[in-house]
Each structure stands twice: as C-alpha cells, then as structure tokens.
Protein backbone atom coordinates (compact mmCIF):
# COMPACT_ATOMS: atom_id res chain seq x y z
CA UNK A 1 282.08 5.48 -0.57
CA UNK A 2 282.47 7.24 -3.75
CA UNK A 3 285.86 9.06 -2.80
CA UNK A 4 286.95 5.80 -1.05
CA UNK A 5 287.27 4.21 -4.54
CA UNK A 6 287.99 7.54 -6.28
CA UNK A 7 284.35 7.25 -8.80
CA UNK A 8 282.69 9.80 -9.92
CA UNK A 9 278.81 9.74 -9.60
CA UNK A 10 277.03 9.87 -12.57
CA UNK A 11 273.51 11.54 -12.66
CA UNK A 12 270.75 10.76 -15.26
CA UNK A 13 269.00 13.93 -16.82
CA UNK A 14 266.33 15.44 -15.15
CA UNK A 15 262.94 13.71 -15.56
CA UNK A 16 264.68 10.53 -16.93
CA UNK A 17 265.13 7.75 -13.53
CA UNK A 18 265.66 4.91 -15.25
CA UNK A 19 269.79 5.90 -16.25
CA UNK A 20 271.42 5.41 -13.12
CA UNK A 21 269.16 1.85 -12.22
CA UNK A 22 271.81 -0.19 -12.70
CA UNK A 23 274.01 1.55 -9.90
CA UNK A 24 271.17 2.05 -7.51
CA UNK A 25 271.91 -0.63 -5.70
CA UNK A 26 275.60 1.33 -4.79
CA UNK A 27 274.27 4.93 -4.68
CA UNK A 28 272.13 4.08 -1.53
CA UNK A 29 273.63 5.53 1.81
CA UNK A 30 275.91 2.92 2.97
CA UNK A 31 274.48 2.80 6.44
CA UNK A 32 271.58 1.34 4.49
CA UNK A 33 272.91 -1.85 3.78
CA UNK A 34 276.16 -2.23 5.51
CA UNK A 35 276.08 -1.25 8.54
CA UNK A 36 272.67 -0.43 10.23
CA UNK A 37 271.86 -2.61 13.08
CA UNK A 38 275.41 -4.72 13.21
CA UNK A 39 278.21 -5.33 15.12
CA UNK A 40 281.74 -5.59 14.41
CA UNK A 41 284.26 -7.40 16.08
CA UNK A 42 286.78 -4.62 15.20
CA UNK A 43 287.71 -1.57 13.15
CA UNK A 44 288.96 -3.61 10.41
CA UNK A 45 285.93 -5.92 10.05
CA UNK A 46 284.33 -2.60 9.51
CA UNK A 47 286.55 -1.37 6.73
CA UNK A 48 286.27 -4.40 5.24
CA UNK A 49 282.59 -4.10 4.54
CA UNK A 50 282.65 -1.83 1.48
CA UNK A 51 284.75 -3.90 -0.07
CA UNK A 52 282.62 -7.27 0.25
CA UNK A 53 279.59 -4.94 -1.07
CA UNK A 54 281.10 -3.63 -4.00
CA UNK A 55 282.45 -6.98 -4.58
CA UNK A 56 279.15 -8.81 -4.56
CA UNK A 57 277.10 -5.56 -6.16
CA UNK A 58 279.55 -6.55 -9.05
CA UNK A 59 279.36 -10.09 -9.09
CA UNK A 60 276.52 -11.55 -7.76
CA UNK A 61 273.33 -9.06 -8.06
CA UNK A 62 271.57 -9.70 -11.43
CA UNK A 63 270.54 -6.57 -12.60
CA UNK A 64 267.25 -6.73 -15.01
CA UNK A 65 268.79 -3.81 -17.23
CA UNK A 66 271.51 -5.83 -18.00
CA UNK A 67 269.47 -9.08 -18.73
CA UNK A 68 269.84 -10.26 -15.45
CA UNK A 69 273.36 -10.35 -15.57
CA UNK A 70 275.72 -8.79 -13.23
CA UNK A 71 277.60 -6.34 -14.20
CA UNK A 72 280.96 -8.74 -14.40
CA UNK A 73 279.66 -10.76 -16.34
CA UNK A 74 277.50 -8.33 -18.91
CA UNK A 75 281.40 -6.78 -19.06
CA UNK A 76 282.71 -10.15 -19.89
CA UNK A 77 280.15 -11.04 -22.65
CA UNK A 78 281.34 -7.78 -24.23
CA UNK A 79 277.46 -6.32 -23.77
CA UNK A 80 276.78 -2.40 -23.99
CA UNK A 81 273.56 -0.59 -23.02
C-alpha cells in the first residue's frame, strides 16, 4: 500500500514502540482490515478499498497520541508532536 501512494515507511528506533503508534493503524497488512473475509462485486470495488481506508484512517480514527484527534484535524489545528 505503501508504493501505491508512493510513502515511505518510517521506523521508530529500536527498543522505542511507541513512535510509529499513530500510523499503526495503516502499517497493518492490508488483508487485515480490508479485505479478509469479503466480497467484491468487481475489480474496481476492490481498488477502491485503500482509498476509503486511508481516507477514514485520516479523518475519522481519533488517535490518543494526538489528543484524540485525527490526524486531519490535529494538522488543521496546526498541532505538532
């Protein structure tokens, strides 16, 4: 998903879990949460998923690192960790 959208993944230091929380959520294998155990009505429902995910990872998870904001709107309030 990573090349898809041409990111690079970041990687907290060794011994130190807590950096890369808020982007959990999106480092999980896509199967995960996308596409395990459904059925699409055609290829481009299908290629369509990743978008909606991204979309709502950004917009509608609250994320307790970023005071249960997402990340949208901790961008919007002009917030820094």
């Amino acid at each position: 998903m990573l090349e898809v959208f041409g990111t690079a993944r970041s990687l907290s230091k060794k011994g130190c879990p807590s950096g890369d929380a808020v982007d959990e959520p999106a480092n999980k294998p896509p199967e995960a949460e996308l596409v395990w155990g459904e059925e699409f009505a055609s290829l481009r429902e299908l290629q369509a998923r990743p978008s909606e995910y991204v979309w709502r990872h950004d917009n509608d998870r609250l994320h307790s690192k970023l005071n249960y904001m997402s990340p949208v709107e901790f961008r919007l309030a002009g917030l820094s960790l």
